[in-house]
ModelCIF file with pLDDT and N, C-alpha, C, O atoms, coordinates in Angstrom:
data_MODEL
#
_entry.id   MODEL 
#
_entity.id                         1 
_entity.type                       polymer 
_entity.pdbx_number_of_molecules   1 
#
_entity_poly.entity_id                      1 
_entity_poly.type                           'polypeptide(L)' 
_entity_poly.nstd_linkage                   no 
_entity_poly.nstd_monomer                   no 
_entity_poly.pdbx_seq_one_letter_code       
;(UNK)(UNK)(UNK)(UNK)(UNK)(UNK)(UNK)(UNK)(UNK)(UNK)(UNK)(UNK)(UNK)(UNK)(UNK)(UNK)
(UNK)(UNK)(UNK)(UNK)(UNK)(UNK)(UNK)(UNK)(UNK)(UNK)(UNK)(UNK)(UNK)(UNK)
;
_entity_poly.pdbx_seq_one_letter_code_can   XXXXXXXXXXXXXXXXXXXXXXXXXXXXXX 
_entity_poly.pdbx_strand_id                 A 
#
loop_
_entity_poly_seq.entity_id 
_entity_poly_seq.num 
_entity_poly_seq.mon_id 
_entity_poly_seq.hetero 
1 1  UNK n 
1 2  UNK n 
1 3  UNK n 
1 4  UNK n 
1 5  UNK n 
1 6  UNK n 
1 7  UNK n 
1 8  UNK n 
1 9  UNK n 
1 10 UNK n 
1 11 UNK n 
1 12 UNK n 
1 13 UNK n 
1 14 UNK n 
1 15 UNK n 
1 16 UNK n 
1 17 UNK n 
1 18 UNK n 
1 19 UNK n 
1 20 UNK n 
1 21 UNK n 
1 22 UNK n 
1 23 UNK n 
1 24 UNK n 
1 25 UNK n 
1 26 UNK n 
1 27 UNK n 
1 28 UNK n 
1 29 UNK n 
1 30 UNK n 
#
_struct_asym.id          A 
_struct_asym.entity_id   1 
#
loop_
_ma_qa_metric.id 
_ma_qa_metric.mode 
_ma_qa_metric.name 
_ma_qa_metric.software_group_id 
_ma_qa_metric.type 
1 global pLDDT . pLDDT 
2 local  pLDDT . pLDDT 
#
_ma_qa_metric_global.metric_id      1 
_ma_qa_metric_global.metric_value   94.43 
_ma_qa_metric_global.model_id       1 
_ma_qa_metric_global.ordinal_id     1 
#
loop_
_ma_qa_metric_local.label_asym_id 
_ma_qa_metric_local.label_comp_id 
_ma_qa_metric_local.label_seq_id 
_ma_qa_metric_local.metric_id 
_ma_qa_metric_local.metric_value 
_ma_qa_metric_local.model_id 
_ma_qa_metric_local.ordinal_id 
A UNK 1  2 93.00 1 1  
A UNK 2  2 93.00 1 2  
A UNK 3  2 94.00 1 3  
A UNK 4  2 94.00 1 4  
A UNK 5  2 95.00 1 5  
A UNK 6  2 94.00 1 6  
A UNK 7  2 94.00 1 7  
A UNK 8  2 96.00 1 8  
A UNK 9  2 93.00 1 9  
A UNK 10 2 88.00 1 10 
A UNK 11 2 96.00 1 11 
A UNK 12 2 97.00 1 12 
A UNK 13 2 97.00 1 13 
A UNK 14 2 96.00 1 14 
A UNK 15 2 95.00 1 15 
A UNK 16 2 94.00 1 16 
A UNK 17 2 92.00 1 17 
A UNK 18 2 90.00 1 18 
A UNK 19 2 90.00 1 19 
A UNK 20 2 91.00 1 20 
A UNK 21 2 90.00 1 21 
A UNK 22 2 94.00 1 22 
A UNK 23 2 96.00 1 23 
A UNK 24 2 96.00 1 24 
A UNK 25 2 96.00 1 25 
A UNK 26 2 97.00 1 26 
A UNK 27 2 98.00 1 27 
A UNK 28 2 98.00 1 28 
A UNK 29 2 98.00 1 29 
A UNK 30 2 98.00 1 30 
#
loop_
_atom_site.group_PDB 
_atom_site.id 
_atom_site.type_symbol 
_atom_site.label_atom_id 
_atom_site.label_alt_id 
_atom_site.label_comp_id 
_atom_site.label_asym_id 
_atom_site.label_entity_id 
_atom_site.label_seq_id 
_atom_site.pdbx_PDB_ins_code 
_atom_site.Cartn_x 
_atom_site.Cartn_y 
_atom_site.Cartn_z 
_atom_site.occupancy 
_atom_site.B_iso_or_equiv 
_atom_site.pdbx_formal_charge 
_atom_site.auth_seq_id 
_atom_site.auth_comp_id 
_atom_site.auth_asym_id 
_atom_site.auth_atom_id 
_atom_site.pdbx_PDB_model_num 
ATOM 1   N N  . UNK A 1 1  ? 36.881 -9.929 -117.085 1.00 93.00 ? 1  UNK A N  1 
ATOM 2   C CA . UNK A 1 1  ? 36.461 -8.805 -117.929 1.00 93.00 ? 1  UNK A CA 1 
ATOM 3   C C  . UNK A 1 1  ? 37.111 -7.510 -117.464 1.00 93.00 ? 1  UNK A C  1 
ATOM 4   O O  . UNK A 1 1  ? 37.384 -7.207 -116.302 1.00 93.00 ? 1  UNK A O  1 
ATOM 5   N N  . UNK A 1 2  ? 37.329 -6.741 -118.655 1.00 93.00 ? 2  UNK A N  1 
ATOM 6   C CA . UNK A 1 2  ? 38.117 -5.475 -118.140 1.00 93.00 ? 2  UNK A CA 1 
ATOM 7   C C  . UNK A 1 2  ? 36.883 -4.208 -117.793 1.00 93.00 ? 2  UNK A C  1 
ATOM 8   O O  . UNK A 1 2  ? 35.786 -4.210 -118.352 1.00 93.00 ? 2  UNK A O  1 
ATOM 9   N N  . UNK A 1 3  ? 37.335 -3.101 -116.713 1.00 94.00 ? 3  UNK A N  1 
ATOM 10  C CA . UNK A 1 3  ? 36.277 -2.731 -116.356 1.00 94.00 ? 3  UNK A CA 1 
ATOM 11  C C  . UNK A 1 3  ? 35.399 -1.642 -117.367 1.00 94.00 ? 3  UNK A C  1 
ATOM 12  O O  . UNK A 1 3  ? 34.330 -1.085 -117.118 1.00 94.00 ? 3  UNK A O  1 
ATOM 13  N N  . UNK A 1 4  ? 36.083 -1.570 -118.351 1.00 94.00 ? 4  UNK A N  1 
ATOM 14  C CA . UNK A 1 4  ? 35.394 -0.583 -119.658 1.00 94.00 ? 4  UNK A CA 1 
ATOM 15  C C  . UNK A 1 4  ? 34.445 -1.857 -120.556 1.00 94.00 ? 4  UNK A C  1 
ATOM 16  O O  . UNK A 1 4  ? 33.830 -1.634 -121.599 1.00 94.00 ? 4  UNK A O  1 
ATOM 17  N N  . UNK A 1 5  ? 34.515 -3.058 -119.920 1.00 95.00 ? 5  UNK A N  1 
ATOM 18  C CA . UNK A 1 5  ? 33.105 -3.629 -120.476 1.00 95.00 ? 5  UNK A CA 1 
ATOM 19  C C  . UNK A 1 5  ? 31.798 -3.112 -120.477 1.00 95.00 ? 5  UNK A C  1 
ATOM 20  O O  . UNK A 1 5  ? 31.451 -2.122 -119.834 1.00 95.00 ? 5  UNK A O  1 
ATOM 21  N N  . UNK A 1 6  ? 30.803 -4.046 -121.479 1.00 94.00 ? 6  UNK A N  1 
ATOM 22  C CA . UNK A 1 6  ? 29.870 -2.853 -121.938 1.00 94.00 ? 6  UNK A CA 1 
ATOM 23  C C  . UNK A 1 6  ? 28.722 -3.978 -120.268 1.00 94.00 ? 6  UNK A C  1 
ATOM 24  O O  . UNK A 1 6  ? 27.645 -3.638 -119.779 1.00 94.00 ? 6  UNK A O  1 
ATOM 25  N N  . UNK A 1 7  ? 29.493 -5.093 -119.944 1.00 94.00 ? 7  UNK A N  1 
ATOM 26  C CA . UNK A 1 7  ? 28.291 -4.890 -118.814 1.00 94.00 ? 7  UNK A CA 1 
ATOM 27  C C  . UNK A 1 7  ? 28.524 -4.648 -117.353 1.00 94.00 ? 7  UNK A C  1 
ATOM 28  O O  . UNK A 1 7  ? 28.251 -5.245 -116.312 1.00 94.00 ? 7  UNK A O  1 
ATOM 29  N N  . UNK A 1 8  ? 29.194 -3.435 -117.718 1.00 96.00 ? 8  UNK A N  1 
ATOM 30  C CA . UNK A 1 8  ? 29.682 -2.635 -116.315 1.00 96.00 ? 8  UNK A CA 1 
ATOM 31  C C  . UNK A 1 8  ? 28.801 -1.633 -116.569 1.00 96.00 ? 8  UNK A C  1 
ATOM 32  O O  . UNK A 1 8  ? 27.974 -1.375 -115.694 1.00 96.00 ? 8  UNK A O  1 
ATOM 33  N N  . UNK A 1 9  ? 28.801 -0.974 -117.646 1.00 93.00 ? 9  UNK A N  1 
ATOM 34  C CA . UNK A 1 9  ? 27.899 0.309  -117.938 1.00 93.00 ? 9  UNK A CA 1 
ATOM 35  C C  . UNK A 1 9  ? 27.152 0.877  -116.714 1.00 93.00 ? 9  UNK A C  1 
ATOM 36  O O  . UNK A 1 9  ? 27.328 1.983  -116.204 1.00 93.00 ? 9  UNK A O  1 
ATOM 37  N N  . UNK A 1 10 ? 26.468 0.119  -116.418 1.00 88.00 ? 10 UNK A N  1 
ATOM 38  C CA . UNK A 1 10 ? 25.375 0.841  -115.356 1.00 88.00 ? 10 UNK A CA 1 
ATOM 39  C C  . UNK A 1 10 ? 25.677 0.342  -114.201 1.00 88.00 ? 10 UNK A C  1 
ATOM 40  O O  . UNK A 1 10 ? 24.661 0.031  -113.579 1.00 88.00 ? 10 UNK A O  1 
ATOM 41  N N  . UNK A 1 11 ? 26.780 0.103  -113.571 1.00 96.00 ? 11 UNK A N  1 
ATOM 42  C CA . UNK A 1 11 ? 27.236 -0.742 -111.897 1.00 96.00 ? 11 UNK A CA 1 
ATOM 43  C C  . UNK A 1 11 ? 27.268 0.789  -111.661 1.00 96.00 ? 11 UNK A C  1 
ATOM 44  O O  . UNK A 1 11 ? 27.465 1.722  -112.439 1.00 96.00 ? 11 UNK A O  1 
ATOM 45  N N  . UNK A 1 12 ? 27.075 0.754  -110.667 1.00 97.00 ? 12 UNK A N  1 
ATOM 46  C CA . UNK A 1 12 ? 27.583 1.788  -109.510 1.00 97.00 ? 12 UNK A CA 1 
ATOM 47  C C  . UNK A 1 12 ? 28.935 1.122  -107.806 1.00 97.00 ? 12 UNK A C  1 
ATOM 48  O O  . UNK A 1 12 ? 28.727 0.241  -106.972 1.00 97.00 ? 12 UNK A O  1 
ATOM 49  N N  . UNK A 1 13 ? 29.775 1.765  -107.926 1.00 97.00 ? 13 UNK A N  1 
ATOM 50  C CA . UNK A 1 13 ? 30.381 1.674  -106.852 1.00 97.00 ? 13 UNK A CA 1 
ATOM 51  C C  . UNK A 1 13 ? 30.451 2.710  -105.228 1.00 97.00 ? 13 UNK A C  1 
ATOM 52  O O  . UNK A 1 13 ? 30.978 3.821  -105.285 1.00 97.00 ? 13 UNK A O  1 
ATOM 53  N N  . UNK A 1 14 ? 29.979 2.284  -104.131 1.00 96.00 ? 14 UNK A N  1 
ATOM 54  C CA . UNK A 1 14 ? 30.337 3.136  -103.078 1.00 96.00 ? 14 UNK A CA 1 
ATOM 55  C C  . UNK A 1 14 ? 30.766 2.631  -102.207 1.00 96.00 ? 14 UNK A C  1 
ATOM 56  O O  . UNK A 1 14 ? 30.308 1.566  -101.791 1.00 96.00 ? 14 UNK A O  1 
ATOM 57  N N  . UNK A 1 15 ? 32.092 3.432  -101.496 1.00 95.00 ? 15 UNK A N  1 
ATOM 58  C CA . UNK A 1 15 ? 32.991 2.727  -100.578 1.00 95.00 ? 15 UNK A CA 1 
ATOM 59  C C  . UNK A 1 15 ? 31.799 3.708  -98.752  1.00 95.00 ? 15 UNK A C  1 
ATOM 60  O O  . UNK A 1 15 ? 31.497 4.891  -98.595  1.00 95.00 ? 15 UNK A O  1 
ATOM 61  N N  . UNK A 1 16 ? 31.597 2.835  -98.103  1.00 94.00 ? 16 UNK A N  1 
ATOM 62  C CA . UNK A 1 16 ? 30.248 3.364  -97.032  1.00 94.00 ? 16 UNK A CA 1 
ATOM 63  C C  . UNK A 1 16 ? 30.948 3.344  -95.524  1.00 94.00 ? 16 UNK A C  1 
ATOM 64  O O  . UNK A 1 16 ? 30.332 3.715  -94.525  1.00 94.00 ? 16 UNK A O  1 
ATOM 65  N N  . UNK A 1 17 ? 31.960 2.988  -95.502  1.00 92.00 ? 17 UNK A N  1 
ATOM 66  C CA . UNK A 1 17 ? 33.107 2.857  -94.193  1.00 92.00 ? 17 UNK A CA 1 
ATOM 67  C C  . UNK A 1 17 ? 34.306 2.479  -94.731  1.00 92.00 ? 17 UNK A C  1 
ATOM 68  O O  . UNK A 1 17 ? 34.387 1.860  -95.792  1.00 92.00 ? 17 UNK A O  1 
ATOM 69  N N  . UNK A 1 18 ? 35.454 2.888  -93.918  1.00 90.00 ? 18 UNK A N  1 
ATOM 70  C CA . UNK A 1 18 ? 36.761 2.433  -94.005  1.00 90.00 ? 18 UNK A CA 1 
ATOM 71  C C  . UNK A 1 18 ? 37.159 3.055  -92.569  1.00 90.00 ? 18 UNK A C  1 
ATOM 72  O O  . UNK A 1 18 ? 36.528 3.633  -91.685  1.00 90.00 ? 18 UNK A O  1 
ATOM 73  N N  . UNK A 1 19 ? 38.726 2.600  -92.786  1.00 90.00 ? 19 UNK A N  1 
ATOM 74  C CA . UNK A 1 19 ? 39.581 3.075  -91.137  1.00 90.00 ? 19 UNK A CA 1 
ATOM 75  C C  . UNK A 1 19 ? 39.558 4.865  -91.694  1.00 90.00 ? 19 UNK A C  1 
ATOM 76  O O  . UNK A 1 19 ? 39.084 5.425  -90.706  1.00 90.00 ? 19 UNK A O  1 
ATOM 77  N N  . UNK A 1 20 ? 39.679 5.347  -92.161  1.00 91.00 ? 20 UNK A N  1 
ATOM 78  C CA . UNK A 1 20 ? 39.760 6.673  -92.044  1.00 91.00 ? 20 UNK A CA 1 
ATOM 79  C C  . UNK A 1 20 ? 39.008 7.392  -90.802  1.00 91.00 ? 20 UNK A C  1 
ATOM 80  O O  . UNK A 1 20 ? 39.341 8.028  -89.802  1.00 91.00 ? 20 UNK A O  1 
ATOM 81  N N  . UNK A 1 21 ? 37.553 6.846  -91.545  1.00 90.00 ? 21 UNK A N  1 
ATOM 82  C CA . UNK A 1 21 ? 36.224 7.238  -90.317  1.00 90.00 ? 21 UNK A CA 1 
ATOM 83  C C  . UNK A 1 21 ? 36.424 6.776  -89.191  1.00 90.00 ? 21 UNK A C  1 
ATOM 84  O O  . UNK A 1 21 ? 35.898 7.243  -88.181  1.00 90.00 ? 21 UNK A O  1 
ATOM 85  N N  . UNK A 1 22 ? 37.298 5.683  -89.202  1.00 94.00 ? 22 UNK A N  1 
ATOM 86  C CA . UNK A 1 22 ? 36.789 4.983  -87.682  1.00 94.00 ? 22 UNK A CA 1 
ATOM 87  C C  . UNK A 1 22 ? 38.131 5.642  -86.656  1.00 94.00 ? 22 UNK A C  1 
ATOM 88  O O  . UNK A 1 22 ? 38.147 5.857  -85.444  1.00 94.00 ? 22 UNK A O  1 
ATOM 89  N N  . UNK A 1 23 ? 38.938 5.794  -87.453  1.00 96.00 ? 23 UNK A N  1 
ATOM 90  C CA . UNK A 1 23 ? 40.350 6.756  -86.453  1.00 96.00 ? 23 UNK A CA 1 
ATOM 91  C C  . UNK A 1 23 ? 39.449 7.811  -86.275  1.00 96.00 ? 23 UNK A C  1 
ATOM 92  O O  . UNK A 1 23 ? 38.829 7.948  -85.220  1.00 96.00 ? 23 UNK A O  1 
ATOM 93  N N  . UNK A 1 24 ? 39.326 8.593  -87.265  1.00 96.00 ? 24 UNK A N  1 
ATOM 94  C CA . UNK A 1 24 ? 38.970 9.562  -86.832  1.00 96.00 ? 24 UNK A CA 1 
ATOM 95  C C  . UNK A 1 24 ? 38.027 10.003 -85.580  1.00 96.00 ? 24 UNK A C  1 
ATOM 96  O O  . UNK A 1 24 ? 38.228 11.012 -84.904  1.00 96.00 ? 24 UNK A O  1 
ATOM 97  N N  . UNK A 1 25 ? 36.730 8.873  -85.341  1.00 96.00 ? 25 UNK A N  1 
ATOM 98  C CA . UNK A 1 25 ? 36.188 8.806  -84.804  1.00 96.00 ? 25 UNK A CA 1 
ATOM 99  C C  . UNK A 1 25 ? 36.623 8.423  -83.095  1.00 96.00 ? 25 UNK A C  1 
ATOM 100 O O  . UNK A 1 25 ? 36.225 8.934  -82.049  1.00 96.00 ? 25 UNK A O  1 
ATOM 101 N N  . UNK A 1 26 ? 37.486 7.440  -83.317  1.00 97.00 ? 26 UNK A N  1 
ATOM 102 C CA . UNK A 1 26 ? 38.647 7.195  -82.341  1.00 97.00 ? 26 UNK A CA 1 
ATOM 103 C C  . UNK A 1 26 ? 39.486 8.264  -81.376  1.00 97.00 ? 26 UNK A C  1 
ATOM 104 O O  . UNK A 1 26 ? 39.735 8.275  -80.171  1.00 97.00 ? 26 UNK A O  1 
ATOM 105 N N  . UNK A 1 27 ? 39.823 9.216  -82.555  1.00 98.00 ? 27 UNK A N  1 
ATOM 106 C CA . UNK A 1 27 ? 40.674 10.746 -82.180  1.00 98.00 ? 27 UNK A CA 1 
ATOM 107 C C  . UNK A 1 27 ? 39.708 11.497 -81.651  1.00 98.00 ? 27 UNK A C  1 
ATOM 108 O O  . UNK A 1 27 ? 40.005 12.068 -80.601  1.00 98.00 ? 27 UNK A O  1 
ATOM 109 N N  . UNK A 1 28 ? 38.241 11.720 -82.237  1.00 98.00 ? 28 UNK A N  1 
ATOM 110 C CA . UNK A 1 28 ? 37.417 12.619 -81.387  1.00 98.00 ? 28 UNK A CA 1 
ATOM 111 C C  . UNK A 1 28 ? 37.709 12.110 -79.687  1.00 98.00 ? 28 UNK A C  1 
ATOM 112 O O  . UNK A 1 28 ? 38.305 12.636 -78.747  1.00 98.00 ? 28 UNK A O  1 
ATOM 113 N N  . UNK A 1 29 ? 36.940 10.791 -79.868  1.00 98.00 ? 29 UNK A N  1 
ATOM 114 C CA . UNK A 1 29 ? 36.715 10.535 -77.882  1.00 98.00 ? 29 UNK A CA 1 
ATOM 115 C C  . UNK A 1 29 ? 38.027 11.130 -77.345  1.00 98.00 ? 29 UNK A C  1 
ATOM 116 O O  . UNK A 1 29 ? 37.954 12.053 -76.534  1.00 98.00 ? 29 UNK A O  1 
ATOM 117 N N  . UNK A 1 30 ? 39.018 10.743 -77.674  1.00 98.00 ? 30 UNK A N  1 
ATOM 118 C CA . UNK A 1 30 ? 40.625 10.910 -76.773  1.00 98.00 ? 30 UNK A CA 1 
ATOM 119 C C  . UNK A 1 30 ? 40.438 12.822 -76.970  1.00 98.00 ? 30 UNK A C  1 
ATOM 120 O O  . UNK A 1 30 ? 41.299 13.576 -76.519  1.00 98.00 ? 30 UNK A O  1 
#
């Protein structure tokens, strides 16, 4: 199904970690 289907309507998506955070988090200690 393509994602402008009508039973996507109400999904919600959230991305809650990735490497961004975790370098970053990485770069603080050093």
């Amino acid at each position: 199904p393509r994602p402008d289907d009508a039973v996507f309507a109400n999904h919600e998506v959230r991305v809650i970690a990735s490497a961004a955070l975790s370098l970053e988090a990485a770069a603080a200690l050093s």
